[in-house]
N, C-alpha and C. Protein backbone atom coordinates (compact mmCIF):
# COMPACT_ATOMS: atom_id res chain seq x y z
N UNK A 1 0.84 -1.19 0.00
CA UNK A 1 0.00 0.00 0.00
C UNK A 1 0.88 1.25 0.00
N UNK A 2 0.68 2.02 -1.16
CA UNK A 2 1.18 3.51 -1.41
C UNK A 2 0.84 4.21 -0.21
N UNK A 3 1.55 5.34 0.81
CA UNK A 3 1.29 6.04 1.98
C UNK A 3 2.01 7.17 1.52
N UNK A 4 1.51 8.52 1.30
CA UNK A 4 2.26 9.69 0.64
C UNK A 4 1.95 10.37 2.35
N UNK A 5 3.20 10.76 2.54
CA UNK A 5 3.75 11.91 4.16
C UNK A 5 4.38 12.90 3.76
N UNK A 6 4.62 13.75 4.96
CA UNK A 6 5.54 14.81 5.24
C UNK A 6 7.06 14.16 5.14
N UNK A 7 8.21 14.97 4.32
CA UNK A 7 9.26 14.37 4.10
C UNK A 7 10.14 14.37 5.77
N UNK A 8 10.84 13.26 6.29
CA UNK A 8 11.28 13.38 7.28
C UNK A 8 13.23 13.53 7.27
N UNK A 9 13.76 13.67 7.92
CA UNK A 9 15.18 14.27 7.62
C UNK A 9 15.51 12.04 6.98
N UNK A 10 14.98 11.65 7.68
CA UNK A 10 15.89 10.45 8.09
C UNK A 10 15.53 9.76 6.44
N UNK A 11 14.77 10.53 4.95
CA UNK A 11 14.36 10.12 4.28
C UNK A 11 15.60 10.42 2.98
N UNK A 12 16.44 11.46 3.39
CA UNK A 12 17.07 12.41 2.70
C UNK A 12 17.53 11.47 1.85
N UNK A 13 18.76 10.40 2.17
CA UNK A 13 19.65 9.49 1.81
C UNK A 13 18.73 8.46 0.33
N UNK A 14 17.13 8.75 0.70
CA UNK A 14 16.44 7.89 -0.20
C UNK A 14 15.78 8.69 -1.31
N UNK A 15 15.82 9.86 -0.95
CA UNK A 15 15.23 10.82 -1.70
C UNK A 15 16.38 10.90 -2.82
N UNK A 16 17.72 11.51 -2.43
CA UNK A 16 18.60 11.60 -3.27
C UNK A 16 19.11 10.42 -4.37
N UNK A 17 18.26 9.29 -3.83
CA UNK A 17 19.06 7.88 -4.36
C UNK A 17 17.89 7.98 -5.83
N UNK A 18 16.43 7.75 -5.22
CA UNK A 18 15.75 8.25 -6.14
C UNK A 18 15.97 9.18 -7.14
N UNK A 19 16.32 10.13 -6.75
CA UNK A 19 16.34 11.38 -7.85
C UNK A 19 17.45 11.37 -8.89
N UNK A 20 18.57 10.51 -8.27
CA UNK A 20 19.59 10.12 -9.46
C UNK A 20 19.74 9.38 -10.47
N UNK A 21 18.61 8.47 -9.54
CA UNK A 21 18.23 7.04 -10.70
C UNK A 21 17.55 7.55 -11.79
N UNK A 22 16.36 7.97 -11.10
CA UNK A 22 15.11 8.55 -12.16
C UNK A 22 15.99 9.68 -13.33
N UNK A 23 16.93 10.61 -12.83
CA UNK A 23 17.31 10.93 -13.80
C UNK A 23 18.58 10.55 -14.99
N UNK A 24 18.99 9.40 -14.15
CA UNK A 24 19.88 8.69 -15.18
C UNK A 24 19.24 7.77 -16.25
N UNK A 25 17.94 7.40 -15.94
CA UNK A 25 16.86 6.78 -16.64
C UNK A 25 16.27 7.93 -18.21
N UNK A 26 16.52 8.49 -18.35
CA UNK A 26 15.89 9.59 -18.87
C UNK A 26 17.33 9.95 -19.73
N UNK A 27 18.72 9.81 -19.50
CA UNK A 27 19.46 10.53 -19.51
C UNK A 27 20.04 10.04 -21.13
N UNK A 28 19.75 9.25 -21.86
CA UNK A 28 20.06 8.57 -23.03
C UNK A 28 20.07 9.77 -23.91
N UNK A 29 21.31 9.92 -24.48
CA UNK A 29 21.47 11.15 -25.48
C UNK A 29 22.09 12.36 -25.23
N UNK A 30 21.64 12.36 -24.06
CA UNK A 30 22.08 13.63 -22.92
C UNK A 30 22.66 13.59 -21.71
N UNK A 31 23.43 12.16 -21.72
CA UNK A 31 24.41 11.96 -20.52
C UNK A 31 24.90 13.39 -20.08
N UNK A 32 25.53 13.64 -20.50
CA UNK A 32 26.82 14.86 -19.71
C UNK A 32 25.90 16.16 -19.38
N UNK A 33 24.48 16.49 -19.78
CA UNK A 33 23.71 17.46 -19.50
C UNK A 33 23.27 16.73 -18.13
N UNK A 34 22.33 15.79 -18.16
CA UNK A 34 22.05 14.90 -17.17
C UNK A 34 22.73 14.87 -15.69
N UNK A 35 24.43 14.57 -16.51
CA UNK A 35 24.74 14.06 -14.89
C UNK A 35 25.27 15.63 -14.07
N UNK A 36 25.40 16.75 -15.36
CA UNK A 36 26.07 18.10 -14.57
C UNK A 36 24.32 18.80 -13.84
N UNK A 37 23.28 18.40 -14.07
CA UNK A 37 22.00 18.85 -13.44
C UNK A 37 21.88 18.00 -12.21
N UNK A 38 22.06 16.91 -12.46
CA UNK A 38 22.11 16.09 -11.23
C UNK A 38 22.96 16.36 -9.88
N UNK A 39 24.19 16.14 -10.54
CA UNK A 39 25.48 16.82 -9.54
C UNK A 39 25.11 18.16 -8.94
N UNK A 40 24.51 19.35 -9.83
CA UNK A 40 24.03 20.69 -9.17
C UNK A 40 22.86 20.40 -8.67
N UNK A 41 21.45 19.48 -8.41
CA UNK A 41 20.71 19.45 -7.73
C UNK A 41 21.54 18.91 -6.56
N UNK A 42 21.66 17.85 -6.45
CA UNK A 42 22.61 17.24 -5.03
C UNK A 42 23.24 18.10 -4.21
N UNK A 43 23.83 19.22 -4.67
CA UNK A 43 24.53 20.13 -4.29
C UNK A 43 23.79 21.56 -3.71
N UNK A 44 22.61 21.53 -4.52
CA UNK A 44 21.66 22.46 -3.99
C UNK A 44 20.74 22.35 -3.12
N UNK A 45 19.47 22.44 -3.79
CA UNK A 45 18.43 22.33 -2.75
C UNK A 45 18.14 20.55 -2.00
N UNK A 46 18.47 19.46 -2.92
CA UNK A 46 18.34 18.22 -2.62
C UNK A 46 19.87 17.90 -1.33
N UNK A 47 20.77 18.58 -0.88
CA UNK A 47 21.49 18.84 0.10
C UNK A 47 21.23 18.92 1.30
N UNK A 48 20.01 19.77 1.47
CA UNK A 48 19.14 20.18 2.75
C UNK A 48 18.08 20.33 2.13
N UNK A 49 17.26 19.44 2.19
CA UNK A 49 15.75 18.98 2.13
C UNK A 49 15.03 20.28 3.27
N UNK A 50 15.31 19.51 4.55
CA UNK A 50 14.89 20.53 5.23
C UNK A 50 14.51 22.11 5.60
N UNK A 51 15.86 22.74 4.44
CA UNK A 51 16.24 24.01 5.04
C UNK A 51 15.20 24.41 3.81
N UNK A 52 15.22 23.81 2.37
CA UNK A 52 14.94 24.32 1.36
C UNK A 52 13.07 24.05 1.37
N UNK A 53 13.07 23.19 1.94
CA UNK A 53 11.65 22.76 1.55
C UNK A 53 10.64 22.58 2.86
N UNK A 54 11.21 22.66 3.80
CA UNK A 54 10.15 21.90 5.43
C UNK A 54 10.20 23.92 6.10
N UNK A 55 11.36 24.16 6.61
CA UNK A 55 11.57 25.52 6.89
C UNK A 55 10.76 26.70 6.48
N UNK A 56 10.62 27.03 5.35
CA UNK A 56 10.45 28.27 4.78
C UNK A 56 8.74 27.95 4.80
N UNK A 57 8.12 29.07 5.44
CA UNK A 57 7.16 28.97 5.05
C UNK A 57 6.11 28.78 3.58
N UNK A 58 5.24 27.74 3.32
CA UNK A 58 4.92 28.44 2.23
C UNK A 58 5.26 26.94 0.89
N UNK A 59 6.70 26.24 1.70
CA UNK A 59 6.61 25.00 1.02
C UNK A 59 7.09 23.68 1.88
N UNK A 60 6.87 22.82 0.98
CA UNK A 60 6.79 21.58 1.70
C UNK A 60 7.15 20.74 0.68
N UNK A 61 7.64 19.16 1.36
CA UNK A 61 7.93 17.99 0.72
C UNK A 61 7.63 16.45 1.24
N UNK A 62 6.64 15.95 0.24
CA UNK A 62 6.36 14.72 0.40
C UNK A 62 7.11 13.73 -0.19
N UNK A 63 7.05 12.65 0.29
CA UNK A 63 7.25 11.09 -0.18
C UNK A 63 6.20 10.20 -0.68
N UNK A 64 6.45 9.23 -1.30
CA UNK A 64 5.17 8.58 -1.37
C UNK A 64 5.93 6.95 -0.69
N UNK A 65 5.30 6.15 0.37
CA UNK A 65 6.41 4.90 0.69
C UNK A 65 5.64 3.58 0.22
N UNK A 66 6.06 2.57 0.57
CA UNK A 66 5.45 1.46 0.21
C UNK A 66 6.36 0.20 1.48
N UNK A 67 6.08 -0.23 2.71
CA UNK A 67 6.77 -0.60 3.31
C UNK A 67 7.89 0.21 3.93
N UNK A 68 7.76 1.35 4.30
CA UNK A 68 8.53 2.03 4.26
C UNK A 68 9.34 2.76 3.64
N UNK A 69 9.81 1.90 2.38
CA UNK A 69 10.52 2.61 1.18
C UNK A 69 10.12 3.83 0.09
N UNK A 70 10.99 5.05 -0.01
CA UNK A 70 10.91 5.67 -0.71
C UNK A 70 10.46 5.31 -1.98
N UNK A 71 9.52 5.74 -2.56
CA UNK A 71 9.24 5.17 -3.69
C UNK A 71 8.68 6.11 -4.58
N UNK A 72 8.45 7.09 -4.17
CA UNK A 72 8.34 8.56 -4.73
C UNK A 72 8.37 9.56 -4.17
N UNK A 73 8.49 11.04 -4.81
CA UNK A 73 8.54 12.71 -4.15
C UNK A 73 7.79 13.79 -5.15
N UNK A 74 7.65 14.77 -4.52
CA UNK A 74 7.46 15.62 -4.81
C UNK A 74 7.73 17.19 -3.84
N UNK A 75 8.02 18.13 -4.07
CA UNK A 75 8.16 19.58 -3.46
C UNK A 75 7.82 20.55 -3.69
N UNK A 76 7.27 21.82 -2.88
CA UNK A 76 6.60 22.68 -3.52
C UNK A 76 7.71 23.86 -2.72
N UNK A 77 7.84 24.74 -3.75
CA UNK A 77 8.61 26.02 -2.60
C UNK A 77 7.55 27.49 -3.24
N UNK A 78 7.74 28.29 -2.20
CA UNK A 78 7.15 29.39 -2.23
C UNK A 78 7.76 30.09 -3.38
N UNK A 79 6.98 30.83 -4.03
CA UNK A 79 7.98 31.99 -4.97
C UNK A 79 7.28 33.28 -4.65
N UNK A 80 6.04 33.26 -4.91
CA UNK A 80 5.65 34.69 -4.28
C UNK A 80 4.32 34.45 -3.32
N UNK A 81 3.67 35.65 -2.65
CA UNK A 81 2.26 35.30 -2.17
C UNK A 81 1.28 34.58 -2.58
N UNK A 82 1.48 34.45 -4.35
CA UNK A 82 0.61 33.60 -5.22
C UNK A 82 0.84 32.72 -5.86
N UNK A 83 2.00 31.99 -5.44
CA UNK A 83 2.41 31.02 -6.54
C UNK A 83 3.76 30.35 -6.14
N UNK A 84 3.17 29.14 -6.23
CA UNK A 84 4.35 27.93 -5.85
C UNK A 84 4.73 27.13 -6.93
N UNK A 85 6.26 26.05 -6.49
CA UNK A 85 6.87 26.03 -7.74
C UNK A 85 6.40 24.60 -7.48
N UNK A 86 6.41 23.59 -8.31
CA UNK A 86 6.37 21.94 -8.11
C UNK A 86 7.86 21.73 -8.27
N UNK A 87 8.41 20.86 -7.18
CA UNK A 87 9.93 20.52 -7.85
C UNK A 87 10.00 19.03 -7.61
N UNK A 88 10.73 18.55 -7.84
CA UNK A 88 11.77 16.92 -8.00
C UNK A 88 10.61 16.09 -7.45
N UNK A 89 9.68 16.19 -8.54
CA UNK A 89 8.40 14.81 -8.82
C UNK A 89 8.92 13.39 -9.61
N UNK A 90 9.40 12.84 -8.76
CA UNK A 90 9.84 11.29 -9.45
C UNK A 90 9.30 10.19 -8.46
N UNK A 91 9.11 9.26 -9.55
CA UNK A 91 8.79 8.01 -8.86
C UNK A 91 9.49 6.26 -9.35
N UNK A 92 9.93 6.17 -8.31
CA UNK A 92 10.57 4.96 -8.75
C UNK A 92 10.36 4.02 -10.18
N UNK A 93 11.00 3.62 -11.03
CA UNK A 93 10.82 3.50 -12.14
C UNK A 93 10.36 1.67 -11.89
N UNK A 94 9.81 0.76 -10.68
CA UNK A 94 9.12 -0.21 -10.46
C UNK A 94 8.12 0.04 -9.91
N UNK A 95 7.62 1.38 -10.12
CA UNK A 95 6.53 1.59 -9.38
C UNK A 95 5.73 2.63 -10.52
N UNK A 96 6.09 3.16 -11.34
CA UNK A 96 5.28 4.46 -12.57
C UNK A 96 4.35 3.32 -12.77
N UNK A 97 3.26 3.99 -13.69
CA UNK A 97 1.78 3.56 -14.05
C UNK A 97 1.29 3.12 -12.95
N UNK A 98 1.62 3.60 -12.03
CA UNK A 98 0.29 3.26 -10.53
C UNK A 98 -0.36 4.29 -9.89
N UNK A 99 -0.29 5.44 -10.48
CA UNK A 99 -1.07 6.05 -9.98
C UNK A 99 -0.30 7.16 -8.99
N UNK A 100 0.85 6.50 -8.39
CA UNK A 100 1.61 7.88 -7.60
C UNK A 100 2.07 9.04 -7.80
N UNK A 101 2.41 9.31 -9.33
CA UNK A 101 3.01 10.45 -9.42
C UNK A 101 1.80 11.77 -9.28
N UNK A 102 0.52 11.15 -9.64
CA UNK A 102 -1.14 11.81 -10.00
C UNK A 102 -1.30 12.14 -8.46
N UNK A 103 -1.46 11.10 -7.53
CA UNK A 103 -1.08 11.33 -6.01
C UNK A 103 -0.35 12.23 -5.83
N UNK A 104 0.69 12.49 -5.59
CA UNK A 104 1.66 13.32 -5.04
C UNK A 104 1.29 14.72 -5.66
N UNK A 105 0.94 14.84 -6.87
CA UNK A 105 0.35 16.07 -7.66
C UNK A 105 -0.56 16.72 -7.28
N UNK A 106 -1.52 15.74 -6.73
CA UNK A 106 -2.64 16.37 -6.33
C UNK A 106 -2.41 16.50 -4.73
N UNK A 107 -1.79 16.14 -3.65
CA UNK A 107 -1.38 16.68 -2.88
C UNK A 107 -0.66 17.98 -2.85
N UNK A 108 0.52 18.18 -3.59
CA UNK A 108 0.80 19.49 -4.13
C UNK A 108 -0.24 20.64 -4.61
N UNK A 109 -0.86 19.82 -5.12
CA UNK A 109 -1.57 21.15 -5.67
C UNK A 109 -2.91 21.43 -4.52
N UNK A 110 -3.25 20.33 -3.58
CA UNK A 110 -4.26 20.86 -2.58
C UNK A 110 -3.12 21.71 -1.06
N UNK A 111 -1.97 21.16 -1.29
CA UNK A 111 -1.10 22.11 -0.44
C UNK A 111 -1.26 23.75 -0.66
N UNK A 112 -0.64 23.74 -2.20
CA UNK A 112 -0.56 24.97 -2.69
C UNK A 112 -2.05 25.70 -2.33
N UNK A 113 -3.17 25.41 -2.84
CA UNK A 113 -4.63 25.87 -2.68
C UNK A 113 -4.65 26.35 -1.27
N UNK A 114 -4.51 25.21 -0.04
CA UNK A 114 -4.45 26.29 1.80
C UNK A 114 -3.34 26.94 1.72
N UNK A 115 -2.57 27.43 1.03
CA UNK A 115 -1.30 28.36 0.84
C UNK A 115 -2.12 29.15 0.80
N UNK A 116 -2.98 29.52 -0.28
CA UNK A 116 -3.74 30.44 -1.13
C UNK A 116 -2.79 30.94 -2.23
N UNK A 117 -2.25 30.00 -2.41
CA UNK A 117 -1.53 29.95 -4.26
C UNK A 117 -2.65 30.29 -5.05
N UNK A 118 -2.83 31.00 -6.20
CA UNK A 118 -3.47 30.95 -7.06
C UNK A 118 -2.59 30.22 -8.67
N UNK A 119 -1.13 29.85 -8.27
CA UNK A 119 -0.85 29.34 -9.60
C UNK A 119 -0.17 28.71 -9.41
N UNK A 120 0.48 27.46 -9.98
CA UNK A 120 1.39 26.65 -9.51
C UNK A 120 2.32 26.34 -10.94
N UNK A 121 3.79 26.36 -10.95
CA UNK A 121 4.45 26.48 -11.99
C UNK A 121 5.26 25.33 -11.53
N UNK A 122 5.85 25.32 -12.93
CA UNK A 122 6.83 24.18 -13.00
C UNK A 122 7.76 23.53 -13.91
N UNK A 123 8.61 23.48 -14.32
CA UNK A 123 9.46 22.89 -15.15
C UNK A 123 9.81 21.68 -15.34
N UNK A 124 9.91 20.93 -16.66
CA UNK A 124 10.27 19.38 -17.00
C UNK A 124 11.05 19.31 -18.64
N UNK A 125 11.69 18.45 -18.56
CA UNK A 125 12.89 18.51 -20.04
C UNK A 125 11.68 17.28 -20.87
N UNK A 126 12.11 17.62 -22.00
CA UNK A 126 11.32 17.13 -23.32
C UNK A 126 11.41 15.38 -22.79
N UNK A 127 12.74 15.33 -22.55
CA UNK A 127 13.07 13.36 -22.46
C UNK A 127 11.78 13.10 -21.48
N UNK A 128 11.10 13.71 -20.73
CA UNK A 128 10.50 13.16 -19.85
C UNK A 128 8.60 13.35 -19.89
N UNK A 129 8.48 12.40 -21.52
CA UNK A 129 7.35 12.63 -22.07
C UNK A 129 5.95 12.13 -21.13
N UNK A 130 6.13 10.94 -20.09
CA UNK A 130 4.78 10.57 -19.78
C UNK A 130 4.88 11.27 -18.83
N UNK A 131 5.82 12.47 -18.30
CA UNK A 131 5.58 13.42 -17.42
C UNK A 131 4.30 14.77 -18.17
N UNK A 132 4.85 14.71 -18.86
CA UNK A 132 4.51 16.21 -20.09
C UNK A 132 3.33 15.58 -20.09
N UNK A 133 2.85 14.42 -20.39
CA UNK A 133 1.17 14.20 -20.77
C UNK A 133 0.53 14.00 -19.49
N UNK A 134 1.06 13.84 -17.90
CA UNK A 134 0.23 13.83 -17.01
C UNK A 134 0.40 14.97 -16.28
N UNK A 135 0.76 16.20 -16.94
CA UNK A 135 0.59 17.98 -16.46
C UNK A 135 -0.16 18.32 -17.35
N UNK A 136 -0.13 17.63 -18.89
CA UNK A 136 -0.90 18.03 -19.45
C UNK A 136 -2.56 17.94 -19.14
N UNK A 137 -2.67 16.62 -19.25
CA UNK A 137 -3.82 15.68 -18.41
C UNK A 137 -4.66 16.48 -17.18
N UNK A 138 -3.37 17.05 -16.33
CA UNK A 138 -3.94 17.81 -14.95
C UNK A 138 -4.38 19.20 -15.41
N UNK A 139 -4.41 19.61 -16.50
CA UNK A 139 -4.44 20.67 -16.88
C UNK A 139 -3.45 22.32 -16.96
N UNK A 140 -2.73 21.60 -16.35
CA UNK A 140 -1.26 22.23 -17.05
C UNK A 140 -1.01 22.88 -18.30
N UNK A 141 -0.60 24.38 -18.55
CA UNK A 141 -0.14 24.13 -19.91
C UNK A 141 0.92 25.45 -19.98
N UNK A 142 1.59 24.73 -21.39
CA UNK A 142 2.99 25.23 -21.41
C UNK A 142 3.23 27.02 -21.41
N UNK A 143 4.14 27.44 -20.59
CA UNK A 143 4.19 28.55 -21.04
C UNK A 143 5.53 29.44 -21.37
N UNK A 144 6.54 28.08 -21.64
CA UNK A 144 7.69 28.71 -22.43
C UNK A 144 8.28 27.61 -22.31
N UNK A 145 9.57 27.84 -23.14
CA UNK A 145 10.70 26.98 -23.33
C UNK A 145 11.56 27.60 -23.18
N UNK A 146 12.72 26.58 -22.98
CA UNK A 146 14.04 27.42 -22.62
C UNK A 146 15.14 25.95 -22.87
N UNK A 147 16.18 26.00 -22.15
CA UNK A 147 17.58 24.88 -22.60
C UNK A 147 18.29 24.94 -21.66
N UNK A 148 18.88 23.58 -20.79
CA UNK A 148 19.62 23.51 -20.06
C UNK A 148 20.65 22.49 -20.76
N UNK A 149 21.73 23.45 -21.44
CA UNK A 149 23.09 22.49 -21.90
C UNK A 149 21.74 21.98 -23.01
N UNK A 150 22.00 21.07 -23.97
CA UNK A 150 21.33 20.44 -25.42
C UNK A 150 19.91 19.74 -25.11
N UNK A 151 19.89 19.96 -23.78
CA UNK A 151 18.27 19.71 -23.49
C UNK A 151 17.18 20.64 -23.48
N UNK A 152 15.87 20.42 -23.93
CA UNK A 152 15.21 21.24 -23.99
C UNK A 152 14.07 21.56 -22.86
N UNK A 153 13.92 22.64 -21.84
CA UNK A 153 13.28 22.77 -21.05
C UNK A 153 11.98 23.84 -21.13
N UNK A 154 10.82 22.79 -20.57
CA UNK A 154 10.04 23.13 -21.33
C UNK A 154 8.96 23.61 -19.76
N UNK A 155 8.34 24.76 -19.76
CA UNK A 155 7.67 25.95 -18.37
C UNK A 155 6.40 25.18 -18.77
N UNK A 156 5.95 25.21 -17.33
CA UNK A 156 4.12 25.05 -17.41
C UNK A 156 3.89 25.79 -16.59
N UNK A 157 2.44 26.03 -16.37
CA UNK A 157 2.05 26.57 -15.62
C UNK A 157 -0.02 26.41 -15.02
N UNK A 158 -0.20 26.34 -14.15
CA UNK A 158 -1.83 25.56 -14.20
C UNK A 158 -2.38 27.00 -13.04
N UNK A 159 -3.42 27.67 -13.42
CA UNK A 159 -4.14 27.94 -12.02
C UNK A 159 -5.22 27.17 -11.35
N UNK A 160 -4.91 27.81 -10.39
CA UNK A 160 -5.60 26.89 -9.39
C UNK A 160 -7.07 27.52 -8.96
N UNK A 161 -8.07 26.73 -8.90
CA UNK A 161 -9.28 27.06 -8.50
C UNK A 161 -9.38 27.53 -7.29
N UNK A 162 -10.32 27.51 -6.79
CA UNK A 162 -10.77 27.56 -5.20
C UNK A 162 -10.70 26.36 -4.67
N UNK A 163 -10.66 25.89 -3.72
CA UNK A 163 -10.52 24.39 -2.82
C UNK A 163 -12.24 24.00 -2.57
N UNK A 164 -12.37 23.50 -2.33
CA UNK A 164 -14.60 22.93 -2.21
C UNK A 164 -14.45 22.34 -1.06
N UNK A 165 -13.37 22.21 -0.44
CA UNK A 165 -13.54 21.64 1.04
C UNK A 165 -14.73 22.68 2.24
């Protein structure tokens, strides 16, 4: 049974293991873009989970486990009074087509809503197509492109309704 939580420090070591895999999975063509984004996430905000994502008001980071094990994430950080970012949404590549990554999304995006986000943005590279069709799906849609090193990075952006709770 999938259990999506609050990210805890003691998760860090699994989070990062995740996020390297998932993007070395993806990385065919674009090794050396790949592993210099990777190396600078590790180094950045995926460094201190805590400081970047639990701390600051405004964002937060889940897991999704299965027996305990990391088996997916997602993060939201503040950018302004109205609008949060989605960051490092991956899910174990023995676990995609189940439904978690849609989970974790929609937690994010009912986070963002008691924020009182009205928009939620986000970035994903072209290699990572059944991502692109389930933002699309959520109603997501693109609102620029741009390039990190020979990859192509591609902006979304979705607003957010009112909450019906």
């Amino acid at each position: 049974m999938v259990t999506i939580r609050k990210f805890r420090s003691e998760d860090a070591d699994e989070v990062r293991r995740l996020f390297t895999e998932g993007q070395s999975q993806f990385a065919a063509g674009f090794e050396e873009d790949f592993e210099a984004y990777t190396r600078e996430s590790l180094q950045a905000d995926l460094a201190d989970i805590q400081h970047h994502y639990i701390e600051p008001a405004g964002s937060c980071f889940w897991v999704a486990t299965v027996n305990g094990k990391v088996v997916g994430m997602v993060g939201i950080q503040r950018r302004d009074t109205h609008t949060g970012e989605l960051r490092r949404m991956g899910v174990d590549i023995n676990w995609r087509r189940q439904g978690i990554a849609r989970r974790l999304l929609k937690t994010a995006e009912e986070y963002c809503r008691r924020q009182g986000y009205t928009r939620l943005r986000l970035s994903t590279v072209t290699p990572l197509k059944p991502a692109i069709q389930m933002y699309q799906d959520s109603g997501y849609c693109q609102t620029g492109q741009g390039h990190y090193g020979s990859v192509t990075v591609l902006h979304f952006s979705k607003d957010l309704e009112e909450t019906s709770q």
